[in-house]
Every structure is written in C-alpha cells, then in structure tokens.
C-alpha atoms as a PDB file:
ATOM      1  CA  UNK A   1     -47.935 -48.789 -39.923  1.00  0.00           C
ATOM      2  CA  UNK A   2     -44.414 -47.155 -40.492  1.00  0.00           C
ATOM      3  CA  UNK A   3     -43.512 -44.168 -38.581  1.00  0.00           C
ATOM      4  CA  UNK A   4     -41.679 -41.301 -40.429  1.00  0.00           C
ATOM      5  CA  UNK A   5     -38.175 -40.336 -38.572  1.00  0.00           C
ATOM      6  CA  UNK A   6     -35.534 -38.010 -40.918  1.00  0.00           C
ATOM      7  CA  UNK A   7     -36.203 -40.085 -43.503  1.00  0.00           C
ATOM      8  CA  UNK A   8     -36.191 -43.622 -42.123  1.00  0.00           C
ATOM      9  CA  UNK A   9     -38.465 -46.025 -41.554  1.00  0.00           C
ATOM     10  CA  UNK A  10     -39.254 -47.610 -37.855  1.00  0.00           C
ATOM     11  CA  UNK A  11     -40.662 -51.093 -37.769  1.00  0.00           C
ATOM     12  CA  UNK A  12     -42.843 -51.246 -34.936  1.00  0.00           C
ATOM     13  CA  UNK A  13     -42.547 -54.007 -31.723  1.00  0.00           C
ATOM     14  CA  UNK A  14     -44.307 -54.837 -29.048  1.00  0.00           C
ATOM     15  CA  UNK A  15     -43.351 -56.798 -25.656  1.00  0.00           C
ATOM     16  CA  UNK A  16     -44.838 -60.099 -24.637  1.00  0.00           C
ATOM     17  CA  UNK A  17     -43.720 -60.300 -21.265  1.00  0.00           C
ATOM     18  CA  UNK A  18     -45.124 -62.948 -18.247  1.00  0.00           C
ATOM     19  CA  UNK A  19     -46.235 -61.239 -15.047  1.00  0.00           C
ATOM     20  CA  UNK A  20     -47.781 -63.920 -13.116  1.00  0.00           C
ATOM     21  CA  UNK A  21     -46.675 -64.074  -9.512  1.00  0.00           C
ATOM     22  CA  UNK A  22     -43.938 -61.255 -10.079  1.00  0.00           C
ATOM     23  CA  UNK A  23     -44.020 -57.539  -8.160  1.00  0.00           C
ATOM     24  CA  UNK A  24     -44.348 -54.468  -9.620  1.00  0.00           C
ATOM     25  CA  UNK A  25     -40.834 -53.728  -9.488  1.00  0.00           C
ATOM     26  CA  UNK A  26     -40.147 -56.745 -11.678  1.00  0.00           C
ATOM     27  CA  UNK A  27     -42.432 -56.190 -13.953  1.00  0.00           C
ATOM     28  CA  UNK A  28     -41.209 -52.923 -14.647  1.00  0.00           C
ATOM     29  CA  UNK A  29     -37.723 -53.544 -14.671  1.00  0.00           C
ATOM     30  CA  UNK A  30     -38.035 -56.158 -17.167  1.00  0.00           C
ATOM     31  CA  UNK A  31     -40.017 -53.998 -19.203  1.00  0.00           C
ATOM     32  CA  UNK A  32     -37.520 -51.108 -19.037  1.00  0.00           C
ATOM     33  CA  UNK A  33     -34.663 -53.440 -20.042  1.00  0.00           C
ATOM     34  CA  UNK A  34     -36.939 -54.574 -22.947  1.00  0.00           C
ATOM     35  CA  UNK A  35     -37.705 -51.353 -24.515  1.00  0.00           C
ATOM     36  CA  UNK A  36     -34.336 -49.980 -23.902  1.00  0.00           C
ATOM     37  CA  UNK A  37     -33.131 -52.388 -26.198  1.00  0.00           C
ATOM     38  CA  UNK A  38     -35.590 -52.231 -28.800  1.00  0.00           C
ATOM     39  CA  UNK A  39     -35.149 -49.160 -29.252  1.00  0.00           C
ATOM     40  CA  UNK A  40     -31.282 -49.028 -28.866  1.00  0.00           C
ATOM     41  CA  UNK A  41     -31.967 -51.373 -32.761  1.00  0.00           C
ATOM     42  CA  UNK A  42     -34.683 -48.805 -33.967  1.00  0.00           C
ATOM     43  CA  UNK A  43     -38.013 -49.912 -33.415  1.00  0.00           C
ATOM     44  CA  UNK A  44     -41.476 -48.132 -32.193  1.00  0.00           C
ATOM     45  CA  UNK A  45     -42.845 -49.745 -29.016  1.00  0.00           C
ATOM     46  CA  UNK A  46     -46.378 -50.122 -29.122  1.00  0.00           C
ATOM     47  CA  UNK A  47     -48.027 -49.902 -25.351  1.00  0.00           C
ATOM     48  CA  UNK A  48     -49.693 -53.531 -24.324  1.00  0.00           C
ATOM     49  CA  UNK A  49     -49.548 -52.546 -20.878  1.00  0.00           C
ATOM     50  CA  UNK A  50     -53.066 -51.191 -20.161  1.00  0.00           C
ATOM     51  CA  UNK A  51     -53.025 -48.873 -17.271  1.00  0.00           C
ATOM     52  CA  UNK A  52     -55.929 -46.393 -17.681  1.00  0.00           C
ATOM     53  CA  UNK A  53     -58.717 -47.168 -15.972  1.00  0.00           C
ATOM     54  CA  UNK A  54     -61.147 -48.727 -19.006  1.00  0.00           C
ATOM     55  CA  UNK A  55     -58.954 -51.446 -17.860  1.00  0.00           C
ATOM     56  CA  UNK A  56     -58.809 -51.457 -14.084  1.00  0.00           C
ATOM     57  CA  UNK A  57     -60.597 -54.413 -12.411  1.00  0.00           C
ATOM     58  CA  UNK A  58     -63.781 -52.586 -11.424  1.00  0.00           C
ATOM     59  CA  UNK A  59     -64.167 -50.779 -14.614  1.00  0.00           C
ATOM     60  CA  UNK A  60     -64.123 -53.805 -16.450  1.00  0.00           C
ATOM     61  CA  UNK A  61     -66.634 -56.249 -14.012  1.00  0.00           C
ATOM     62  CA  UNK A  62     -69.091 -53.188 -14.470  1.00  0.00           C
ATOM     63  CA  UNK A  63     -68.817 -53.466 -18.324  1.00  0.00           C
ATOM     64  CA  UNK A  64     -69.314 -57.367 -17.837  1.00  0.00           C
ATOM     65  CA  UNK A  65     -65.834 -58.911 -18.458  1.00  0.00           C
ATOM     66  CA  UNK A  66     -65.996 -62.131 -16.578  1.00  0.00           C
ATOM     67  CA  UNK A  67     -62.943 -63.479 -17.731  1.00  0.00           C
ATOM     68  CA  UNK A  68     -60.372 -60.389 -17.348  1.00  0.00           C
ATOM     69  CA  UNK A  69     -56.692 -62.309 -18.166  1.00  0.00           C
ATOM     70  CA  UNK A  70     -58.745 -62.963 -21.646  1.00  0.00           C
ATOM     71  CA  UNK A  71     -59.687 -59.463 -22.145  1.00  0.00           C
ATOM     72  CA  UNK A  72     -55.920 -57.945 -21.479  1.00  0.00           C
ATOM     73  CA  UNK A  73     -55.012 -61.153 -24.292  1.00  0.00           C
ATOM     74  CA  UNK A  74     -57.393 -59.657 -26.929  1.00  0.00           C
ATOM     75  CA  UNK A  75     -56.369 -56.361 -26.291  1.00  0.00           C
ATOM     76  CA  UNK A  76     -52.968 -57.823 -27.151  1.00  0.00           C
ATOM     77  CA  UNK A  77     -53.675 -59.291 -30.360  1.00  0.00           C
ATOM     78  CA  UNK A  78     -55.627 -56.162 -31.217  1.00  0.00           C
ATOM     79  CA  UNK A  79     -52.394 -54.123 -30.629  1.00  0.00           C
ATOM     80  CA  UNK A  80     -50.190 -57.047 -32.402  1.00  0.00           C
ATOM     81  CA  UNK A  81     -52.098 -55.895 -35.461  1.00  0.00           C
ATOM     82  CA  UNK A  82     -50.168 -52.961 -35.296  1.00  0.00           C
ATOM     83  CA  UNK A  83     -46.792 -54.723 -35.032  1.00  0.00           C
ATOM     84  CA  UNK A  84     -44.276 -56.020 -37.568  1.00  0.00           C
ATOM     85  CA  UNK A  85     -41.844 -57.631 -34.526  1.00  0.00           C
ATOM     86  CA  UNK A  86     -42.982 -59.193 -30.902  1.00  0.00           C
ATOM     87  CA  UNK A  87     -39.784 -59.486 -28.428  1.00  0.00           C
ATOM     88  CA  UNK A  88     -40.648 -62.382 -26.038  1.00  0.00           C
ATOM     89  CA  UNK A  89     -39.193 -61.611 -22.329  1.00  0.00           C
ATOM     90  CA  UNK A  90     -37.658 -64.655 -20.568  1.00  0.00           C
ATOM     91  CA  UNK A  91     -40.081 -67.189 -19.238  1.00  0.00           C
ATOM     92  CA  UNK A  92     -43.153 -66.367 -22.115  1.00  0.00           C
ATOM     93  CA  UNK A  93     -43.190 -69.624 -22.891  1.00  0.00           C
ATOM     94  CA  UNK A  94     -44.528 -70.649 -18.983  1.00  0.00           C
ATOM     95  CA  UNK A  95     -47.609 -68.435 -19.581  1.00  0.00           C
ATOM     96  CA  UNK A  96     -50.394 -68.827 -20.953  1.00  0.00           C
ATOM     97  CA  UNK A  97     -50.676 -65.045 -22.686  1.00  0.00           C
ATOM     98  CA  UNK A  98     -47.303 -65.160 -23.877  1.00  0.00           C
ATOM     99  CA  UNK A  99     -47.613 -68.830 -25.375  1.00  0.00           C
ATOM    100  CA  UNK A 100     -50.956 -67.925 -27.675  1.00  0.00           C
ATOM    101  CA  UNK A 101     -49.260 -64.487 -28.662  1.00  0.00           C
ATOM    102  CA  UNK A 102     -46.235 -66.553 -29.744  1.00  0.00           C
ATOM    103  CA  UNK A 103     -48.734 -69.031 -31.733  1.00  0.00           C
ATOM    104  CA  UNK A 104     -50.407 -65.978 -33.063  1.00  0.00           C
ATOM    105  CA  UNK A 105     -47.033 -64.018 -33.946  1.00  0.00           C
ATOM    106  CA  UNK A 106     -45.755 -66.642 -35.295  1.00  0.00           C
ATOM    107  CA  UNK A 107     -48.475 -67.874 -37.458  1.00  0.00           C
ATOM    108  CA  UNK A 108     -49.268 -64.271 -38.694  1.00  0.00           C
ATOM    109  CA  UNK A 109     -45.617 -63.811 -40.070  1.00  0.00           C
ATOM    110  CA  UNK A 110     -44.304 -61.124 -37.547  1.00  0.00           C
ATOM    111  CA  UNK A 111     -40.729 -61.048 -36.693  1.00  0.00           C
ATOM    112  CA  UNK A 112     -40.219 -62.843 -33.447  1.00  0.00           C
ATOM    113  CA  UNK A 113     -37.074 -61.746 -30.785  1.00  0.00           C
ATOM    114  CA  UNK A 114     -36.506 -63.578 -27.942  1.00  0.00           C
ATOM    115  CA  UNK A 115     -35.184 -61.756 -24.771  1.00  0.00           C
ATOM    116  CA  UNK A 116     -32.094 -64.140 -24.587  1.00  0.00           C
ATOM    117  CA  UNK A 117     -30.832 -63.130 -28.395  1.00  0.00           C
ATOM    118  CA  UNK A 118     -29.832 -59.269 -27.582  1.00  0.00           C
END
C-alpha cells in the first residue's frame, strides 16, 4: 500500500524491536529513536505495538490465547503484510520475535534496515 503525499510516494516500515527484560522507558525510547529516523528518510510507520485493550493480557486469556508472545508475533506478520521495509532495533537477533520476523522479512523480499546502518 503506497500512501499519497504532494505527489510522492511513501514506502511503508515497520519496527522489529526486542523488549524482553527492558522497562518501559527503554522500550519507548528506542522506539522513538527508531521512528524518528524512518521518517527523517520518508517512510510510513505502521503500528506493531498493540496497546488497546483486544490485546491486554486479560482480554486475550478470556478469548483463549494460551500462548500470548505468539499472538503479538502473528499480529506482526499480519501487519508486515502491509510493509515494503522492516528496521531491526539493536539486539533483534537475541529474540525470538525479532529472529522469525527477520526469517520472514527476509524470505518475503522486504527491504531490511538494521538499527546500526543509520
């Protein structure tokens, strides 16, 4: 999907970022930093950080979900659909999220930017 902007075309990208034993701060800096730069080159962001409550813990363990990590990874993919670029944040390849959405991005064909090239 291309989004319209006077004229010029915006590739869309999405963040795969690890957030295993990290705060909230951290996880929020890093993401800030991340989109900052993405779109300092001219992409879209598309959201993979599910907030609303479909997706808080509770919600989800009275819909059934008995594995929740793998639900937030399909979610993930879904939304990688929507993506022509996936920026990798610095230590992706130490989780287990970040390491199959690498596999997938990679063998889908979607541009891949690691944190440590911008």
């Amino acid at each position: 999907m291309y989004i319209f902007r006077k004229g010029e075309k915006m590739k869309e990208a999405m963040l795969s970022q690890p957030m295993g034993g990290k705060t909230e701060e951290e996880i929020v800096a890093t993401r800030e930093k991340a989109i900052q730069a993405l779109e300092e080159k001219g992409y879209e962001i598309v959201n993979t950080l599910f907030t609303d409550e479909w997706y808080s813990r509770k919600n989800m363990e009275q819909r059934g979900v008995i594995q929740i990590p793998l639900c937030f990874l399909a979610k993930s993919l879904e939304n990688m659909s929507f993506c022509h670029v996936v920026y990798f944040c610095k230590g992706w390849e130490n989780a287990r999220g970040c390491r199959i959405e690498h596999e997938a991005a990679t063998a889908y064909g979607l541009e891949v930017i690691y944190e440590e090239e911008i």
